[in-house]
N, C-alpha and C. Protein backbone atom coordinates (compact mmCIF):
# COMPACT_ATOMS: atom_id res chain seq x y z
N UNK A 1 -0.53 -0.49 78.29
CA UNK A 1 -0.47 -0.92 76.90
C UNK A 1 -1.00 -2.35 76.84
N UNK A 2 -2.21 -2.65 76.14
CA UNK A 2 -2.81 -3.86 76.13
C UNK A 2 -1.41 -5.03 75.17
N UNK A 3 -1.86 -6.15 74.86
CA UNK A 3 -0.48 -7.30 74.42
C UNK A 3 -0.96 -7.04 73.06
N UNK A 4 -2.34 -6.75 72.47
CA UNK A 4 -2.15 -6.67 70.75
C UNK A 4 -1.18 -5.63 70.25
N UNK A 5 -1.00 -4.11 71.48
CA UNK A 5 -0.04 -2.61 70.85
C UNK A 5 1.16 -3.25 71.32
N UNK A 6 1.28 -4.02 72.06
CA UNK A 6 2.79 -4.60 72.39
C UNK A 6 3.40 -5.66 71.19
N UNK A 7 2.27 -6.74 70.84
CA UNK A 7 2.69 -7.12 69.75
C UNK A 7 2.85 -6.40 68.47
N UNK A 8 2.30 -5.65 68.53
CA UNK A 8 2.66 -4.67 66.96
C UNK A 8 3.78 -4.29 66.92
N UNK A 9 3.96 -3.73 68.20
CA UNK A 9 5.18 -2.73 68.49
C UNK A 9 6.64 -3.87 68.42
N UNK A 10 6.48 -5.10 68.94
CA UNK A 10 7.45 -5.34 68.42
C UNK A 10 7.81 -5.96 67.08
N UNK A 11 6.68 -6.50 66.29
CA UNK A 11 7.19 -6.58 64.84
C UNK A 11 7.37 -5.59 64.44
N UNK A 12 7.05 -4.41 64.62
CA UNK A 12 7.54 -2.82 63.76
C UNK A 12 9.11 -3.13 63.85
N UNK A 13 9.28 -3.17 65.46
CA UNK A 13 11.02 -3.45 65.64
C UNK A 13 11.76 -4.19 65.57
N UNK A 14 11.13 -5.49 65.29
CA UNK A 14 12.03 -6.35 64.91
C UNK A 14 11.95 -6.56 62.91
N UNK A 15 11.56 -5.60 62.86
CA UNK A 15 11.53 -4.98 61.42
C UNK A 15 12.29 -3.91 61.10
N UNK A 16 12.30 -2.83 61.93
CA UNK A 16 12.95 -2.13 61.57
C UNK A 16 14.87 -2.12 62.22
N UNK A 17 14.96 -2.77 62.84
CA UNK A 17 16.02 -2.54 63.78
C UNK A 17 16.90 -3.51 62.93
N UNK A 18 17.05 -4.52 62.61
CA UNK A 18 17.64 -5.50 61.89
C UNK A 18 17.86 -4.04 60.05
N UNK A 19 16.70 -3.87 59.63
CA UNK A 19 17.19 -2.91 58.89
C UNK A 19 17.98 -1.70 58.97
N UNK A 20 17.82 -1.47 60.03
CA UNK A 20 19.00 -0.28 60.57
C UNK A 20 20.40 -0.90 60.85
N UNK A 21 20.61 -1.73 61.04
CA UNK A 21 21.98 -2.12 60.85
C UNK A 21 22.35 -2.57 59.38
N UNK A 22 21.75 -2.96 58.68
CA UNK A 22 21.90 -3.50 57.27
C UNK A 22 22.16 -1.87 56.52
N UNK A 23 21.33 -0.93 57.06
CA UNK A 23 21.20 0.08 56.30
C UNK A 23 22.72 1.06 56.23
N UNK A 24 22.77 0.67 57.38
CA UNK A 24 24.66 1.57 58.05
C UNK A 24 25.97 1.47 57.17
N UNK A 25 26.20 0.22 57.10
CA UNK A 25 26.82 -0.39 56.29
C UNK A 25 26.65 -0.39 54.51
N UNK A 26 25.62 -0.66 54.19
CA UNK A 26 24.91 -0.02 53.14
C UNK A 26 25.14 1.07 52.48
N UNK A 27 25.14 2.22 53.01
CA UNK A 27 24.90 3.41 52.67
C UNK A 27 26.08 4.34 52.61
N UNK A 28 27.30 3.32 54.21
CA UNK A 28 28.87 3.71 53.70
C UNK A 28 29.62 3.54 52.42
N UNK A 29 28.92 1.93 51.58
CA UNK A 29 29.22 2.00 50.47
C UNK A 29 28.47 2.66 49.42
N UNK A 30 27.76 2.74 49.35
CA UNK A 30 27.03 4.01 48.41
C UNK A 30 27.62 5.08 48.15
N UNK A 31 28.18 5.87 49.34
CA UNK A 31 28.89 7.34 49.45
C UNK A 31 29.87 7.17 49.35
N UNK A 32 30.46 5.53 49.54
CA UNK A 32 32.41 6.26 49.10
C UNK A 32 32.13 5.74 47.70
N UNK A 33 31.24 5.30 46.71
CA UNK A 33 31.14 5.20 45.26
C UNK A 33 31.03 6.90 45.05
N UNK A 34 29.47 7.34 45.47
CA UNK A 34 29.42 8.37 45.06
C UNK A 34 29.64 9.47 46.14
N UNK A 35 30.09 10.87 45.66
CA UNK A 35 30.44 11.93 46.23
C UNK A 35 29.14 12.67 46.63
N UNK A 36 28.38 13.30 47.54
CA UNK A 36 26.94 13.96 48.07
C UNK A 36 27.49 15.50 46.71
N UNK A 37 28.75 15.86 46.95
CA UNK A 37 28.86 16.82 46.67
C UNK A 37 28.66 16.97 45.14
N UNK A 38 28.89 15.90 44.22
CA UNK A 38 28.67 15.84 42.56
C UNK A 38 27.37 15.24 42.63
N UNK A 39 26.60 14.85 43.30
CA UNK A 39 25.52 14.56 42.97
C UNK A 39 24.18 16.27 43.06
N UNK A 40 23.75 16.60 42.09
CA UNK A 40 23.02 17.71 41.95
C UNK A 40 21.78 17.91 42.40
N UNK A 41 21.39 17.53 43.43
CA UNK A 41 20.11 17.65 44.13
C UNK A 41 19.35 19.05 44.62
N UNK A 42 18.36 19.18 44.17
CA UNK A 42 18.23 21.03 44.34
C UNK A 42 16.89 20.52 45.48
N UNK A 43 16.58 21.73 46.09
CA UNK A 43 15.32 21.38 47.00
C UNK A 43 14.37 22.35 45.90
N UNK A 44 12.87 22.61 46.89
CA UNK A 44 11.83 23.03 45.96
C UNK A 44 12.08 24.53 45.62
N UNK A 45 12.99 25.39 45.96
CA UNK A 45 12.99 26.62 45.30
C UNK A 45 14.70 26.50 44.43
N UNK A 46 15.05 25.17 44.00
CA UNK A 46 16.16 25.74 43.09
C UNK A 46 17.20 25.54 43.72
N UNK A 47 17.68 25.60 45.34
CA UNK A 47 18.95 26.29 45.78
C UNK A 47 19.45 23.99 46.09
N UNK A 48 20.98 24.28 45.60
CA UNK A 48 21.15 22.84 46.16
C UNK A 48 21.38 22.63 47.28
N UNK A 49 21.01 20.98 47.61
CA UNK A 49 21.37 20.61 49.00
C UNK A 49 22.55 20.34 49.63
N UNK A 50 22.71 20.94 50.85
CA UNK A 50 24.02 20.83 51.31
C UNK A 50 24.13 18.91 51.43
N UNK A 51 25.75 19.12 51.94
CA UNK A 51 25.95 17.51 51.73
C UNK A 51 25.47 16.29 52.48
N UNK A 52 25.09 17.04 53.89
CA UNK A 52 24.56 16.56 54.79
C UNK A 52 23.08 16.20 54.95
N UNK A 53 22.62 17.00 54.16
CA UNK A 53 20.84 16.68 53.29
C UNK A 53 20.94 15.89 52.91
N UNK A 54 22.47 15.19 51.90
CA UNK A 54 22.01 14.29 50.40
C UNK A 54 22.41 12.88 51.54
N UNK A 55 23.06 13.33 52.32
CA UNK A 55 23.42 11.75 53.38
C UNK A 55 22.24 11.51 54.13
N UNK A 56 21.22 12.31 54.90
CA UNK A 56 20.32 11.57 55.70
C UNK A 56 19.34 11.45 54.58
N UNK A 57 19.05 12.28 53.48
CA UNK A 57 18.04 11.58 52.76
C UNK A 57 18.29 10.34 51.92
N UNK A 58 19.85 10.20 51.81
CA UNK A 58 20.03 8.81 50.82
C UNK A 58 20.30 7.43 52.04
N UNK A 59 20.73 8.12 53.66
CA UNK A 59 20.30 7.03 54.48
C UNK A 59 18.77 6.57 54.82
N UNK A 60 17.74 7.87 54.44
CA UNK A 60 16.42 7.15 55.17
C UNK A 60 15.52 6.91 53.97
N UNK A 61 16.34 7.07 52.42
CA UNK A 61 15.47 6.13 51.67
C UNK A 61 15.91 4.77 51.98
N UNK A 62 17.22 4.62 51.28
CA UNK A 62 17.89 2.93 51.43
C UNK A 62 17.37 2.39 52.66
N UNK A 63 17.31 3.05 54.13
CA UNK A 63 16.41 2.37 55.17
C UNK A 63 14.73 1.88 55.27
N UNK A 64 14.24 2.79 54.33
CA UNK A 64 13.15 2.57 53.79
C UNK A 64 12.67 1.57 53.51
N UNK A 65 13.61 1.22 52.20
CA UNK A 65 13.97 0.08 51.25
C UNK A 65 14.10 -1.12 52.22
N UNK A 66 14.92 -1.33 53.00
CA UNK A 66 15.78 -2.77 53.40
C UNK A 66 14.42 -2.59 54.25
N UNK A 67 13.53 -1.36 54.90
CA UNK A 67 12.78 -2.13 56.09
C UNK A 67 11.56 -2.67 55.39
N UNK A 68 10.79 -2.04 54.08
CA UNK A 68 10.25 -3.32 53.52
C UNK A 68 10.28 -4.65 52.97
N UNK A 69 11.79 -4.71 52.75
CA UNK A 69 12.38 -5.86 52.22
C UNK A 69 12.10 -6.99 53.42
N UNK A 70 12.54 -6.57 54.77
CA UNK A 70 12.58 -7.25 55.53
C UNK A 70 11.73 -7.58 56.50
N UNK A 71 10.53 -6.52 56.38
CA UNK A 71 9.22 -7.04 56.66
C UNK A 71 8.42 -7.68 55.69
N UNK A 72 8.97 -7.95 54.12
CA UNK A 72 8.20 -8.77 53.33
C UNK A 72 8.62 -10.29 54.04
N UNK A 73 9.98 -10.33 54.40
CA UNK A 73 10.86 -11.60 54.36
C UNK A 73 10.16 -11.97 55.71
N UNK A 74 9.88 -11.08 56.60
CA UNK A 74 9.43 -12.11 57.74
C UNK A 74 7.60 -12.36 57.63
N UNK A 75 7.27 -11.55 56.78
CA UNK A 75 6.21 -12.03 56.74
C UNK A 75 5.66 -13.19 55.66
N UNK A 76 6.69 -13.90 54.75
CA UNK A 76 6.56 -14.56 54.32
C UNK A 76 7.45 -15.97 55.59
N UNK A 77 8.10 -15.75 56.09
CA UNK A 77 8.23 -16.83 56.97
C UNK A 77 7.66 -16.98 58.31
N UNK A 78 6.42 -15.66 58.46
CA UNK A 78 5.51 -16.36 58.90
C UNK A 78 4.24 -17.31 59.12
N UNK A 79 4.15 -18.25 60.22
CA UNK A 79 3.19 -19.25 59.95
C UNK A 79 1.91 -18.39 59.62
N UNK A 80 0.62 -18.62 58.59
CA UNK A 80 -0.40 -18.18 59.30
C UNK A 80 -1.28 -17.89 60.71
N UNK A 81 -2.15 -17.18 60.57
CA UNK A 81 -2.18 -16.79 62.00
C UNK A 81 -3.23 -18.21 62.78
N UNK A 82 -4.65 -18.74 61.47
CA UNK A 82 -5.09 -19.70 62.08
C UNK A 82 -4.34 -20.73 61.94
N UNK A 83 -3.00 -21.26 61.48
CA UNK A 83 -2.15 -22.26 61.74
C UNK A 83 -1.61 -22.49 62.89
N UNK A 84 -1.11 -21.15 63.23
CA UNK A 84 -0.77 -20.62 65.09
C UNK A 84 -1.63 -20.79 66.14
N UNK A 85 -2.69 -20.53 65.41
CA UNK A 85 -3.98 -21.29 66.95
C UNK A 85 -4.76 -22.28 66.79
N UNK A 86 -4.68 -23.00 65.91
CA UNK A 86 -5.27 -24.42 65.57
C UNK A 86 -3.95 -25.55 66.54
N UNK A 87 -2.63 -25.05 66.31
CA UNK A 87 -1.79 -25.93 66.89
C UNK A 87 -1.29 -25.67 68.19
């Protein structure tokens, strides 16, 4: 693995991993507000989703969410890149 796929690879994760813990916590409060089971979510032929559908899909939107949030946030506190090699 050359150092540019290594550097990618770790801003992906230090993007996403910080959101995965934010997301955990998150999403426990979401579900003890709301119940999976009163919420009416049907899939594409009509039949509703069991409860366990409405939890990983309402964990891997909200993870979604916080991991662009938090790759906006570090990419606004990063230096530019010719600032980084000028100094």
């Amino acid at each position: 693995m050359n150092s540019s796929m290594q550097v990618r690879t770790v801003r992906w994760l230090s993007a996403l991993w910080p959101a995965f813990l934010v997301t955990i916590p998150l999403v426990g409060l979401v579900f003890s507000a709301f119940d999976p089971a009163t919420i009416d979510w049907t899939d594409a032929q009509g039949e509703p989703l069991p409860a366990m559908a409405v939890y990983s899909l309402g964990f891997l939107v909200v993870w979604a969410l916080v991991s662009v949030a938090v790759a906006m946030a570090r990419s606004f506190a990063a230096p530019p890149a010719d600032a980084a090699e000028s100094a």
